[in-house]
C-alpha atoms as a PDB file:
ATOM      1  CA  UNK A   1     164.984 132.173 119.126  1.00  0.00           C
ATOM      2  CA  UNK A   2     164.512 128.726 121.098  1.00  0.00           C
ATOM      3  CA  UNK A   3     161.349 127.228 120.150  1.00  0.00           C
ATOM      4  CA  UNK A   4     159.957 123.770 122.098  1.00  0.00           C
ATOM      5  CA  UNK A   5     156.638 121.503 120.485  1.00  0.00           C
ATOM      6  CA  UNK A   6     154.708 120.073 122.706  1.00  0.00           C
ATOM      7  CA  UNK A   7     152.869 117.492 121.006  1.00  0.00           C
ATOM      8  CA  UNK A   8     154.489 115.915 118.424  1.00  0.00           C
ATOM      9  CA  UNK A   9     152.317 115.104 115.609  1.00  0.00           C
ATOM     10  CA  UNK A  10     151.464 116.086 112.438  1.00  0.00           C
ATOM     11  CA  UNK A  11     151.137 119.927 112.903  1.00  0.00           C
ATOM     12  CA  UNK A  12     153.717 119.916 115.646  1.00  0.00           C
ATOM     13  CA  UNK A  13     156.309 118.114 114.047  1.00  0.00           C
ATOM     14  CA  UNK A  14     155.774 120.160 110.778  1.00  0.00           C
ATOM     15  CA  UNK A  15     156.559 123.186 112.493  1.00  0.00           C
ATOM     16  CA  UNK A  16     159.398 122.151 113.941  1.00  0.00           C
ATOM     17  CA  UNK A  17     160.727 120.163 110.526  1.00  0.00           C
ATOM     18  CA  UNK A  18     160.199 123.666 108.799  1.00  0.00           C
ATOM     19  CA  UNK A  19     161.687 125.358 111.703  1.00  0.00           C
ATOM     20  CA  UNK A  20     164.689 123.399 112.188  1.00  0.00           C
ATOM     21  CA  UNK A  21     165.328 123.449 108.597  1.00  0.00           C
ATOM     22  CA  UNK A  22     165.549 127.502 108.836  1.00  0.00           C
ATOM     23  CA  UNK A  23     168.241 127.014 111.427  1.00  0.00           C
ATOM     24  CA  UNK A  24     166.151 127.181 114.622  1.00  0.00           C
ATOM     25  CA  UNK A  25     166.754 125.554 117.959  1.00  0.00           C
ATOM     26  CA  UNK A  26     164.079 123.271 118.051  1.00  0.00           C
ATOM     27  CA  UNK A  27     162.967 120.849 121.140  1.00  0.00           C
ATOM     28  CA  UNK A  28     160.050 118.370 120.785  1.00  0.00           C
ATOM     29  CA  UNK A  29     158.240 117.824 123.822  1.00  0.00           C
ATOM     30  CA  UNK A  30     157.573 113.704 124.358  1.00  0.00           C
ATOM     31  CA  UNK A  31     155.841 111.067 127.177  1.00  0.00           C
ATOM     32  CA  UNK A  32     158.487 110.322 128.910  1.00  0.00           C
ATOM     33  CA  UNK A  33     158.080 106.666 128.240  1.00  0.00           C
ATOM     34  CA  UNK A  34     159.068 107.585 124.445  1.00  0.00           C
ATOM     35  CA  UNK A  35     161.803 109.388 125.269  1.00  0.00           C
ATOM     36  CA  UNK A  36     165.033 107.146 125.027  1.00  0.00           C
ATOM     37  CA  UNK A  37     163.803 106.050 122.280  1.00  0.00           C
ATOM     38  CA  UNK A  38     162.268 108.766 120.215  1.00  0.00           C
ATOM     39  CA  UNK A  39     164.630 109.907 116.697  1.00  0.00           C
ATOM     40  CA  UNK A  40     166.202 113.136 117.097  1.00  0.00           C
ATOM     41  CA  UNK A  41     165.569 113.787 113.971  1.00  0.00           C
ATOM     42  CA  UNK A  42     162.464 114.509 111.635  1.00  0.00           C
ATOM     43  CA  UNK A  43     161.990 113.553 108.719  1.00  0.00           C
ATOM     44  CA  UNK A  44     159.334 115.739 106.360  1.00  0.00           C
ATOM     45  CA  UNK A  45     157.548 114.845 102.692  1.00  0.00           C
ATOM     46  CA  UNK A  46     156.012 118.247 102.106  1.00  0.00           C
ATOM     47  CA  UNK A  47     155.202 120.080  98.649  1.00  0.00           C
ATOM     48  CA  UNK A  48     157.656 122.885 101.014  1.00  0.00           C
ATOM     49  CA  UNK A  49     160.378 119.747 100.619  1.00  0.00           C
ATOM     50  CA  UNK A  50     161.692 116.790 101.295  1.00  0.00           C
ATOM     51  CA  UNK A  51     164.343 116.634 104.059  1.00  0.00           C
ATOM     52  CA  UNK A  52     165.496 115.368 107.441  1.00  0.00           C
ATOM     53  CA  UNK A  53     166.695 117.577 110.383  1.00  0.00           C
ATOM     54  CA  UNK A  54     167.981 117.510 114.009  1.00  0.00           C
ATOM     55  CA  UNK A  55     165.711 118.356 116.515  1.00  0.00           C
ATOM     56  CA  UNK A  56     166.634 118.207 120.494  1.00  0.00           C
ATOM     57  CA  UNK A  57     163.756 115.816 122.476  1.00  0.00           C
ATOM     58  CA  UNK A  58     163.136 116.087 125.963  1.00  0.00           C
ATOM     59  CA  UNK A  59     160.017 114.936 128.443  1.00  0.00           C
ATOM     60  CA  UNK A  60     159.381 118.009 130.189  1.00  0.00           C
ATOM     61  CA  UNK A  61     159.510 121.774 128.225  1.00  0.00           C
ATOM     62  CA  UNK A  62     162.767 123.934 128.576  1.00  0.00           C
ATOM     63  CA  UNK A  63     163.537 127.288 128.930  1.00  0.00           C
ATOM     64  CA  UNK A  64     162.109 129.237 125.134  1.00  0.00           C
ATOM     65  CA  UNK A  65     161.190 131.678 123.489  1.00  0.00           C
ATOM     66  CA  UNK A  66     158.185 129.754 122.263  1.00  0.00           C
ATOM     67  CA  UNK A  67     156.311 127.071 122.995  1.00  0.00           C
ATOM     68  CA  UNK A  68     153.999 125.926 120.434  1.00  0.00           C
ATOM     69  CA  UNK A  69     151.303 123.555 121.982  1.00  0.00           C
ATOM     70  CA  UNK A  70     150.187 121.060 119.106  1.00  0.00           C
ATOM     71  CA  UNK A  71     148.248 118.632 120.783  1.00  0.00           C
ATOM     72  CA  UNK A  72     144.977 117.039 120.317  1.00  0.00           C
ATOM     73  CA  UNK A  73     142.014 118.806 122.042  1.00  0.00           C
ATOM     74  CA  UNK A  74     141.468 115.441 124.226  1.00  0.00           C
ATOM     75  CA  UNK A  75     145.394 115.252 125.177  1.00  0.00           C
ATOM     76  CA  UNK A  76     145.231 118.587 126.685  1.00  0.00           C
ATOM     77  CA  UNK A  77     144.827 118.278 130.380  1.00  0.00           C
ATOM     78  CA  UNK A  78     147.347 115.205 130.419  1.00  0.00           C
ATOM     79  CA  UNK A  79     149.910 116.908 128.316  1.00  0.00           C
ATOM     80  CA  UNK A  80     150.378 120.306 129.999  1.00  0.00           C
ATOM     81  CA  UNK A  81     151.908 118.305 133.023  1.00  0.00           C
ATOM     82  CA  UNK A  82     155.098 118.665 130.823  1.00  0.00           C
ATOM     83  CA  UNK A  83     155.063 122.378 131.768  1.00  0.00           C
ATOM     84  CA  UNK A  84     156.804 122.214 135.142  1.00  0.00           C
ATOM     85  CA  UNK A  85     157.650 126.137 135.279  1.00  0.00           C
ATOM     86  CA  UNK A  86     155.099 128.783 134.700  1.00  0.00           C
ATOM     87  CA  UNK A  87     158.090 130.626 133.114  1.00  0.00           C
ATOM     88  CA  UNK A  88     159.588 128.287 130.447  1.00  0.00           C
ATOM     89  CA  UNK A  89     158.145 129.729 128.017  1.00  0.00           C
ATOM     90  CA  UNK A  90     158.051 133.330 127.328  1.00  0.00           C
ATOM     91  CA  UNK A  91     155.033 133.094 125.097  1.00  0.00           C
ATOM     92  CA  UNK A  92     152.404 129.978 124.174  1.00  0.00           C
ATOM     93  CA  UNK A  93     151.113 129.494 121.320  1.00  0.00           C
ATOM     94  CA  UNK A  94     148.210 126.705 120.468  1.00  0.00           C
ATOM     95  CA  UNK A  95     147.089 125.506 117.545  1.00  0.00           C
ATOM     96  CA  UNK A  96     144.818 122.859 118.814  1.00  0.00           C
ATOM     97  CA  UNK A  97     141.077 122.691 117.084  1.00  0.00           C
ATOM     98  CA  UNK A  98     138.044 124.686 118.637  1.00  0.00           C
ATOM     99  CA  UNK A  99     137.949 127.969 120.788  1.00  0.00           C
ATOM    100  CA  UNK A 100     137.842 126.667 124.271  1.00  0.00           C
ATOM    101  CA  UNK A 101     141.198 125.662 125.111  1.00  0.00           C
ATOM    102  CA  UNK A 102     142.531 129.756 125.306  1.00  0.00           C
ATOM    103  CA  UNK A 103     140.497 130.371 128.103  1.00  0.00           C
ATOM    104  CA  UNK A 104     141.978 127.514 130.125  1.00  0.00           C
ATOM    105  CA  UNK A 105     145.169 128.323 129.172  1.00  0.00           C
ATOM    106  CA  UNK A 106     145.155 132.099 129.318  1.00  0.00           C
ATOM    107  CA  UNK A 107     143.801 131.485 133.014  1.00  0.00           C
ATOM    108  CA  UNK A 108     146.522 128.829 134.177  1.00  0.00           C
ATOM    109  CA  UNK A 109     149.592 130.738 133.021  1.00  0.00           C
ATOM    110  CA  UNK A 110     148.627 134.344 132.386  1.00  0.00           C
ATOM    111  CA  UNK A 111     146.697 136.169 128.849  1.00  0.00           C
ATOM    112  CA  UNK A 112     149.913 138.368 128.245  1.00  0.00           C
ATOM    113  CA  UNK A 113     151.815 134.663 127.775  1.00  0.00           C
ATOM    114  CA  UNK A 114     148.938 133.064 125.350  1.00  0.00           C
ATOM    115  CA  UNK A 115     149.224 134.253 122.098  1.00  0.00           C
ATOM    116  CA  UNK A 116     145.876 132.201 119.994  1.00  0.00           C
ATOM    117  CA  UNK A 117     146.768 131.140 116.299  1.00  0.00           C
ATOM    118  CA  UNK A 118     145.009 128.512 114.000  1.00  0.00           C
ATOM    119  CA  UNK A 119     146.715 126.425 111.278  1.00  0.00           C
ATOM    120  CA  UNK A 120     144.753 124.705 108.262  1.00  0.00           C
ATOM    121  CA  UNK A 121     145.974 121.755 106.442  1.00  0.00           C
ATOM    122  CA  UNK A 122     146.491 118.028 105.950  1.00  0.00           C
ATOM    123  CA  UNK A 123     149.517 116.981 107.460  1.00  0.00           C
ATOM    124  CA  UNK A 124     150.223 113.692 109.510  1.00  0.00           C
ATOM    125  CA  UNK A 125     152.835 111.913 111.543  1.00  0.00           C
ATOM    126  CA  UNK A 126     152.589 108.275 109.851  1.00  0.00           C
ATOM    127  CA  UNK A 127     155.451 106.930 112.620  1.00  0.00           C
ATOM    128  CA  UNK A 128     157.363 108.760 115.351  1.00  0.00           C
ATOM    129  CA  UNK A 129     159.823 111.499 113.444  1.00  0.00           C
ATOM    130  CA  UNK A 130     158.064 110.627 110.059  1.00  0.00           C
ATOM    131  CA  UNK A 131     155.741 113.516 109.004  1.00  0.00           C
ATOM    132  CA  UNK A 132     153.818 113.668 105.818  1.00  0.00           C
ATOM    133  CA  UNK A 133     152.267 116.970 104.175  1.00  0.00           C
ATOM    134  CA  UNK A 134     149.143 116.054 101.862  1.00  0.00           C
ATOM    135  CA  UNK A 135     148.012 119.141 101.441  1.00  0.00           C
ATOM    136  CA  UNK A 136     149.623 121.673  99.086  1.00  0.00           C
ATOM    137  CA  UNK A 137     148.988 124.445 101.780  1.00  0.00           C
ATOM    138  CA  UNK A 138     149.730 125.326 105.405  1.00  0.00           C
ATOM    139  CA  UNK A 139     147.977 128.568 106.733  1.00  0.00           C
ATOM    140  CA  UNK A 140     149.015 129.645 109.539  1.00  0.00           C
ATOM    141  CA  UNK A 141     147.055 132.676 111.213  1.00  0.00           C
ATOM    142  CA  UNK A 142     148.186 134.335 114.466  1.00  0.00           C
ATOM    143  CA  UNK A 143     146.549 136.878 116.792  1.00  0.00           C
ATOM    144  CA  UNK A 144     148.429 140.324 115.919  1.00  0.00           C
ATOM    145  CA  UNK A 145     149.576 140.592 119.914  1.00  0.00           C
ATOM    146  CA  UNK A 146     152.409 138.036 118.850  1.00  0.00           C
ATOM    147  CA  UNK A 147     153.642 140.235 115.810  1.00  0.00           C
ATOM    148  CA  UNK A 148     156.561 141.400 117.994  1.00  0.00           C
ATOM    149  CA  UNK A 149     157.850 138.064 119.290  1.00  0.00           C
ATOM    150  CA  UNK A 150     156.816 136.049 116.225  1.00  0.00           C
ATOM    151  CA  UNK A 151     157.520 138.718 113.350  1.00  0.00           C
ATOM    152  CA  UNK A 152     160.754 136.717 112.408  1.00  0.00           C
ATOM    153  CA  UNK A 153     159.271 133.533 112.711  1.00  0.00           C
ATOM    154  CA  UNK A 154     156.304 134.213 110.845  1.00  0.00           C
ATOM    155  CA  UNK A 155     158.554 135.467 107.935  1.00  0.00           C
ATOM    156  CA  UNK A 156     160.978 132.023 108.207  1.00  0.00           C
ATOM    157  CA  UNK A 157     158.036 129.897 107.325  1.00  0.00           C
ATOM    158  CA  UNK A 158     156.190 131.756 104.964  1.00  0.00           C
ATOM    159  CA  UNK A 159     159.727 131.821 103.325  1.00  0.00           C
ATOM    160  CA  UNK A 160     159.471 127.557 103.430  1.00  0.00           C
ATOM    161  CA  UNK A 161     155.838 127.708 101.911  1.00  0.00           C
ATOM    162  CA  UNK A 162     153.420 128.943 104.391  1.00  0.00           C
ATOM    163  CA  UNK A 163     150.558 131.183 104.416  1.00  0.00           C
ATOM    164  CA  UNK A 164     150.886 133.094 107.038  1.00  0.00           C
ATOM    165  CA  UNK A 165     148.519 136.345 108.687  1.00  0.00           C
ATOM    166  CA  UNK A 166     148.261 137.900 112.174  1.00  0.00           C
ATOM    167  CA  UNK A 167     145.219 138.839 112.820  1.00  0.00           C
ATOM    168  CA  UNK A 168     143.588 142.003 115.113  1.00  0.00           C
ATOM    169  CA  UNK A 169     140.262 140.589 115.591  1.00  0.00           C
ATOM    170  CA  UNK A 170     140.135 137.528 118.432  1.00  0.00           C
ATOM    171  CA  UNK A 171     136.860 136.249 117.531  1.00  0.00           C
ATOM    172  CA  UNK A 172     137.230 136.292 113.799  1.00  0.00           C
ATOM    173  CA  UNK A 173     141.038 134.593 113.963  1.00  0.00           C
ATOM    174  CA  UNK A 174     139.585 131.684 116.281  1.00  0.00           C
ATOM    175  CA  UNK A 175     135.687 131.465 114.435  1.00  0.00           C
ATOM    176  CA  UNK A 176     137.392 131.957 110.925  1.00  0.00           C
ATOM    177  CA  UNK A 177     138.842 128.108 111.093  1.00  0.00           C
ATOM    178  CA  UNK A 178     135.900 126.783 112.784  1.00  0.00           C
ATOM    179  CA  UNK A 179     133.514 127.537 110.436  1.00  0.00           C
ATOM    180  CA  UNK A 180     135.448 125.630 108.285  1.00  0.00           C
ATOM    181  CA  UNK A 181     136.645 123.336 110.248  1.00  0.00           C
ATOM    182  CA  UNK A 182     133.597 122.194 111.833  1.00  0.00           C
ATOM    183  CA  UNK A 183     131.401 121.327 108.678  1.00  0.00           C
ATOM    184  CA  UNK A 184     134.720 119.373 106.660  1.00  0.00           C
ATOM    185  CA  UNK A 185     135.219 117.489 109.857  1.00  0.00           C
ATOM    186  CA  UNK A 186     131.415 116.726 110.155  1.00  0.00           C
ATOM    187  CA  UNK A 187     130.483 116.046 106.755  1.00  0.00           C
ATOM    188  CA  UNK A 188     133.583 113.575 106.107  1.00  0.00           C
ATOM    189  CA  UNK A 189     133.523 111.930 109.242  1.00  0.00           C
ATOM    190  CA  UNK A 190     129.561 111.699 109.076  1.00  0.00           C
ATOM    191  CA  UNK A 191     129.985 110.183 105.691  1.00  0.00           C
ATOM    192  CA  UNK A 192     132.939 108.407 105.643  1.00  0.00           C
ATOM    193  CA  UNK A 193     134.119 110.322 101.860  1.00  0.00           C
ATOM    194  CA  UNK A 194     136.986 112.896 101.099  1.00  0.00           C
ATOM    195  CA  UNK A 195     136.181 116.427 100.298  1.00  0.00           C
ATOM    196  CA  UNK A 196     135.957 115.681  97.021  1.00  0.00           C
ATOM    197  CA  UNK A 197     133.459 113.127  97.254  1.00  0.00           C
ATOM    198  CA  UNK A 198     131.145 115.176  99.621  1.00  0.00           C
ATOM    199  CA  UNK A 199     130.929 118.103  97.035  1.00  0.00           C
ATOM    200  CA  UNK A 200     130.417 115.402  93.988  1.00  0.00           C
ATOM    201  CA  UNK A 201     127.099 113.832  96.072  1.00  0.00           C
ATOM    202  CA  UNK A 202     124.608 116.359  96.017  1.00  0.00           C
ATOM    203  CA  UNK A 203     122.567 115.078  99.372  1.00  0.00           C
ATOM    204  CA  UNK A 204     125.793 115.172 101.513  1.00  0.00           C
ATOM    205  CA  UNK A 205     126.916 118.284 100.031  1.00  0.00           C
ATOM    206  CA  UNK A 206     123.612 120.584 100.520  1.00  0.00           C
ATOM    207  CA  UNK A 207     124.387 119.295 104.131  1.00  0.00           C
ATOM    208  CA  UNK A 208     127.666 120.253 104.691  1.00  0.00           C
ATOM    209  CA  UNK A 209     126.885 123.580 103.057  1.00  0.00           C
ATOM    210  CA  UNK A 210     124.109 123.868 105.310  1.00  0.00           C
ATOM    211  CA  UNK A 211     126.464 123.166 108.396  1.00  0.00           C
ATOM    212  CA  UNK A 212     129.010 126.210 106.851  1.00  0.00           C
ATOM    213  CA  UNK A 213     125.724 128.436 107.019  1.00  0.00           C
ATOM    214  CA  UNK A 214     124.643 127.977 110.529  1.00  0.00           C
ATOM    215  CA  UNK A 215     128.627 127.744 111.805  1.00  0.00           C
ATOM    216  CA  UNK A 216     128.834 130.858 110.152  1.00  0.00           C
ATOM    217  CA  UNK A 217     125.381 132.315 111.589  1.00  0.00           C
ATOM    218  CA  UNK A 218     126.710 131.400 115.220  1.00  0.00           C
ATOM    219  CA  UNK A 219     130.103 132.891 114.489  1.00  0.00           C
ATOM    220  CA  UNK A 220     128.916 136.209 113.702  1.00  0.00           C
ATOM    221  CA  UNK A 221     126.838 135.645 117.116  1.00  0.00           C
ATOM    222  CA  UNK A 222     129.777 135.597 118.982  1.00  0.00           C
ATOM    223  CA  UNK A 223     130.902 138.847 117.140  1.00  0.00           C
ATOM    224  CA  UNK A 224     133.425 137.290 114.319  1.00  0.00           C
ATOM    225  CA  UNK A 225     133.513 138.744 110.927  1.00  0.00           C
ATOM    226  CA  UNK A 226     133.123 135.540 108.873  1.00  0.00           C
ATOM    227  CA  UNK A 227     130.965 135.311 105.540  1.00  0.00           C
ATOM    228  CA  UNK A 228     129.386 132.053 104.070  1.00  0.00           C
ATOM    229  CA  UNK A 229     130.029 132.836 100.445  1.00  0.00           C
ATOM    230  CA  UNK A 230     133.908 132.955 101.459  1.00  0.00           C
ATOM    231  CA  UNK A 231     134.028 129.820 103.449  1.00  0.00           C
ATOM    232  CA  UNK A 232     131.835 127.439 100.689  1.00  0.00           C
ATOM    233  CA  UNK A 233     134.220 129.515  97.776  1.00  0.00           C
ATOM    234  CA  UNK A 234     137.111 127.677 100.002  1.00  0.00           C
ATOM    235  CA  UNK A 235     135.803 124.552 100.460  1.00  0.00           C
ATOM    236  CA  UNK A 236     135.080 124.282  96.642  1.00  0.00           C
ATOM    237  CA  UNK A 237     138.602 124.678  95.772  1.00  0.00           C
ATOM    238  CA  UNK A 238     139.930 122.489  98.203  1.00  0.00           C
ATOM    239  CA  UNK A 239     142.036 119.355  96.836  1.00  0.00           C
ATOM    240  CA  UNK A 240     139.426 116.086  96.220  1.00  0.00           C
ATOM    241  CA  UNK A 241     141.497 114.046  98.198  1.00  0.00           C
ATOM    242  CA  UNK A 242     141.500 115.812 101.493  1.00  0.00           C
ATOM    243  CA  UNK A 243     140.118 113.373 104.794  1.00  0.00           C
ATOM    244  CA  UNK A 244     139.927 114.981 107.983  1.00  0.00           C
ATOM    245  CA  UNK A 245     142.079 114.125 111.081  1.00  0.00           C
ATOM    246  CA  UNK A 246     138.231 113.546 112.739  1.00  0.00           C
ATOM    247  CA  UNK A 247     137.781 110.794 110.165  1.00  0.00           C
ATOM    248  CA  UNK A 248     141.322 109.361 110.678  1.00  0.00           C
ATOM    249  CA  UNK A 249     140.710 109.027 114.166  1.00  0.00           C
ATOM    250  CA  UNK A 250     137.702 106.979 113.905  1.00  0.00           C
ATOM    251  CA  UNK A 251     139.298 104.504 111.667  1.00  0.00           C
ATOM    252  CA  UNK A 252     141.907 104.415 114.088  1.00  0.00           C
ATOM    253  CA  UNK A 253     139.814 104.365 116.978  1.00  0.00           C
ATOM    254  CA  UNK A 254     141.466 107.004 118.757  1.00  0.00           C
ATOM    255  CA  UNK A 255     139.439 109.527 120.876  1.00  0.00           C
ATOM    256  CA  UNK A 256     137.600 112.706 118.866  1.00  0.00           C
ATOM    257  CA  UNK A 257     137.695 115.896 119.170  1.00  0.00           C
ATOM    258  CA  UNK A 258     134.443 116.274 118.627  1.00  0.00           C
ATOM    259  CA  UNK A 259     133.194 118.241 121.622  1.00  0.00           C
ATOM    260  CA  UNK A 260     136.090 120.928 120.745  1.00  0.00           C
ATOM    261  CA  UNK A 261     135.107 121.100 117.166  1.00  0.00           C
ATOM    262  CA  UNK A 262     131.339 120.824 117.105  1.00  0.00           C
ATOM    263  CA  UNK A 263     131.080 122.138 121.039  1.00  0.00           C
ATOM    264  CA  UNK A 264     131.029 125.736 120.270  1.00  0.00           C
ATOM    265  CA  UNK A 265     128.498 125.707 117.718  1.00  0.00           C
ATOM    266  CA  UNK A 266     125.668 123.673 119.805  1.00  0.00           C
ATOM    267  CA  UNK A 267     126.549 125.890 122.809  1.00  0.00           C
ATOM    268  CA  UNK A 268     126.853 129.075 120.778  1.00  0.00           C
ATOM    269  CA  UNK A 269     123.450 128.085 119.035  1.00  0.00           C
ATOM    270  CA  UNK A 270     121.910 127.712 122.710  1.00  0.00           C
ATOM    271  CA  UNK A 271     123.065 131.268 123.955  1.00  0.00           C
ATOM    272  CA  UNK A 272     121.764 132.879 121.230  1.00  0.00           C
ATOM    273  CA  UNK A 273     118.394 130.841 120.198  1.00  0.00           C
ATOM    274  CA  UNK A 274     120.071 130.110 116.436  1.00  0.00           C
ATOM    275  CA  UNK A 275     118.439 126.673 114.916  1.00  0.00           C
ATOM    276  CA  UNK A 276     121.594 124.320 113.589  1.00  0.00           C
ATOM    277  CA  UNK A 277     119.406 121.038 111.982  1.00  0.00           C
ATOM    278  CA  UNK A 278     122.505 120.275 109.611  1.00  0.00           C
ATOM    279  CA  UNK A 279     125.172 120.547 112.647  1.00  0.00           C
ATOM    280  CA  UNK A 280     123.050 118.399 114.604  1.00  0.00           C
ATOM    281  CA  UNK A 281     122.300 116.184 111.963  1.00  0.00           C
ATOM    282  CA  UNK A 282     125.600 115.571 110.902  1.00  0.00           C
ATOM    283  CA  UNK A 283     127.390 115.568 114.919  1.00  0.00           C
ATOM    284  CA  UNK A 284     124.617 112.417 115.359  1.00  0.00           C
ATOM    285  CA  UNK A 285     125.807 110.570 112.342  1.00  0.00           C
ATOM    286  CA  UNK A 286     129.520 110.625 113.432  1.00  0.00           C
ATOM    287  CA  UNK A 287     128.485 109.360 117.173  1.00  0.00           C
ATOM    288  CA  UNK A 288     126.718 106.529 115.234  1.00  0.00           C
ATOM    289  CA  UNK A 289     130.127 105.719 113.368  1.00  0.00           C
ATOM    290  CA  UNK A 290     131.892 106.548 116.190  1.00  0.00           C
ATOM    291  CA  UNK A 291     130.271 105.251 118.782  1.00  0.00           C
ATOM    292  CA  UNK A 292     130.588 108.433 120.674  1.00  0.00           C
ATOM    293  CA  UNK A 293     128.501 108.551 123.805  1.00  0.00           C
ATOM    294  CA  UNK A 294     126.199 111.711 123.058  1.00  0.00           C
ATOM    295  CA  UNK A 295     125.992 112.286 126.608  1.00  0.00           C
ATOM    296  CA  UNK A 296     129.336 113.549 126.610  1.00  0.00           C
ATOM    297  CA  UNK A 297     128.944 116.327 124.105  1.00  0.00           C
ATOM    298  CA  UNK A 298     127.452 119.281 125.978  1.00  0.00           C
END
C-alpha cells in the first residue's frame, strides 16, 4: 500500500510517522516553496514511541493507494491544488474538523473515492518533521465503506497504539467527534484554560456541559446516534492538561476553524428551531479573544 499526507502537521505527520514506522511507503504532501528544504524524515515523541523515519516529500500528490487529507479546515481550498489528477488517489480520506468539507470533496472527485473518518487527540508539529503526541490516545474512526481498502491499515496502527473503529452510520461517525469537539474547543478557547481547568471552575464548566447538551440535541437532529451522558463521561476523564488546537491558534494568531467547528451547530440549530444559548455564548467569547469578525461565521 502507497499512502501520500497532504498536510503535514500534527495529525498528518503522525500518521505517516506511525505508518512509516510499520514499513509503509509514505509521501508527505508540501508548498512547494518548502520543498527543497523540507527533512525527509520525521521525527515522533508519542506514548506509541519515540523514533525517526524516512518519509518521501513531494509538492504535488502521487499515484496511491491513499491519500489522507490532514489539513486545517481554512487550508482546504488552497491545498487541494496539490491534487493535479482526479485519479492519484484511489481513495481519500479526511480527517479535517467539522462535517462540511465531505460534501465538497465527495462532489469534486467522486463519493465512491471519499471515504469520511475522524481522529481525536492532542498531537502537534512543534517544527517541520518534528511531531509531538501529548495525548496518551489517538482514535481513529472510519466510515465502514473503507473496511476493504483500509482493513490492513487500520490493523497496522492500532498495532502502534491506536484506537481504531469503522463505523456504518455516516451521521453518527462525523456528529460523534463534533459533539465533542465543538464544546472542548469552545470552552478552552473561550476561556483561555486546559480541560482540566474548565471542569475544576464550576461557572465555565456548567457552560461547556451545556454546549455538549445542545451539540448533542442538534446531532440527533441531523439523525446521529450520540448521547450526552457518554460525551460529558469522556470529557471527565480526559487528561487535565489537554489545550485545544482552536486555542493554540489564537495564541499563535493563525486563522480558526471556527466556522467548521461551531458552523454546523448554529446552522443545524436554525433548520431545526433548537435554542443553543451556551454555543452562542461561548462562539462570542472566542471572537472577542480572537478577534474573529462575527460576520464571517454563518
Amino acid at each position: 500500500m502507497r499512502h501520500a499526507i497532504l498536510g503535514a502537521g500534527g495529525v498528518g505527520s503522525l500518521i505517516g510517522a506511525c505508518l512509516a514506522h510499520a514499513g509503509v511507503l509514505v509521501t508527505l504532501v508540501v508548498r512547494r516553496e518548502s520543498l527543497e528544504n523540507y527533512p525527509k524524515q520525521l521525527r515522533l515523541e508519542s506514548p506509541f514511541g519515540n523514533f525517526a523515519v524516512d518519509v518521501a516529500v513531494a509538492a504535488e500528490v502521487p499515484a496511491v493507494d491513499v491519500l489522507w487529507l490532514t489539513v486545517k479546515a481554512t487550508q482546504l481550498e488552497p491545498a487541494l491544488t496539490a491534487i493535479t489528477s482526479p485519479e492519484a488517489a484511489r481513495a481519500i480520506v479526511p480527517l479535517l474538523n467539522g462535517i462540511d468539507h465531505v460534501a465538497l470533496l465527495r462532489a469534486r472527485y467522486g463519493a465512491e473515492h471519499v471515504i469520511p473518518a475522524t481522529i481525536a487527540g492532542e498531537m502537534e508539529r512543534v517544527s517541520p518533521g518534528h511531531i509531538v503526541h501529548r495525548s496518551p490516545f489517538a482514535v481513529l474512526n472510519v466510515s465502514s465503506a473503507g473496511r476493504t481498502l483500509l482493513g490492513s491499515t487500520i490493523d497496522q496502527l492500532q498495532h502502534i497504539g491506536f484506537t481504531c473503529s469503522f463505523i456504518d452510520d455516516e451521521p453518527t461517525l462525523m456528529w460523534g467527534k463534533l459533539v465533542f469537539l465543538a464544546p472542548f474547543a469552545l470552552s478552552t478557547t473561550a476561556a483561555d484554560k486546559t480541560v482540566g481547568e474548565i471542569l475544576s471552575d464550576p461557572q465555565w464548566r456548567s457552560l461547556g456541559e451545556a454546549c455538549v447538551r445542545e451539540a448533542c440535541a442538534v446531532a440527533v437532529a441531523e439523525g446521529a446516534k450520540v448521547n450526552p451522558a457518554n460525551v460529558l463521561s469522556w470529557v471527565a476523564g480526559a487528561p487535565g492538561g489537554m489545550r485545544s488546537s482552536m486555542q493554540k491558534d489564537v495564541d499563535k494568531h493563525n486563522p480558526l476553524e471556527l466556522d467548521a467547528i461551531a458552523g454546523p451547530i448554529l446552522r443545524g440549530a436554525r433548520r431545526h428551531g433548537i435554542e443553543i444559548p451556551a454555543t452562542k455564548k461561548l462562539v462570542a467569547g472566542v471572537e472577542r479573544r480572537s478577534g474573529y469578525a462575527e460576520s464571517r461565521l454563518a
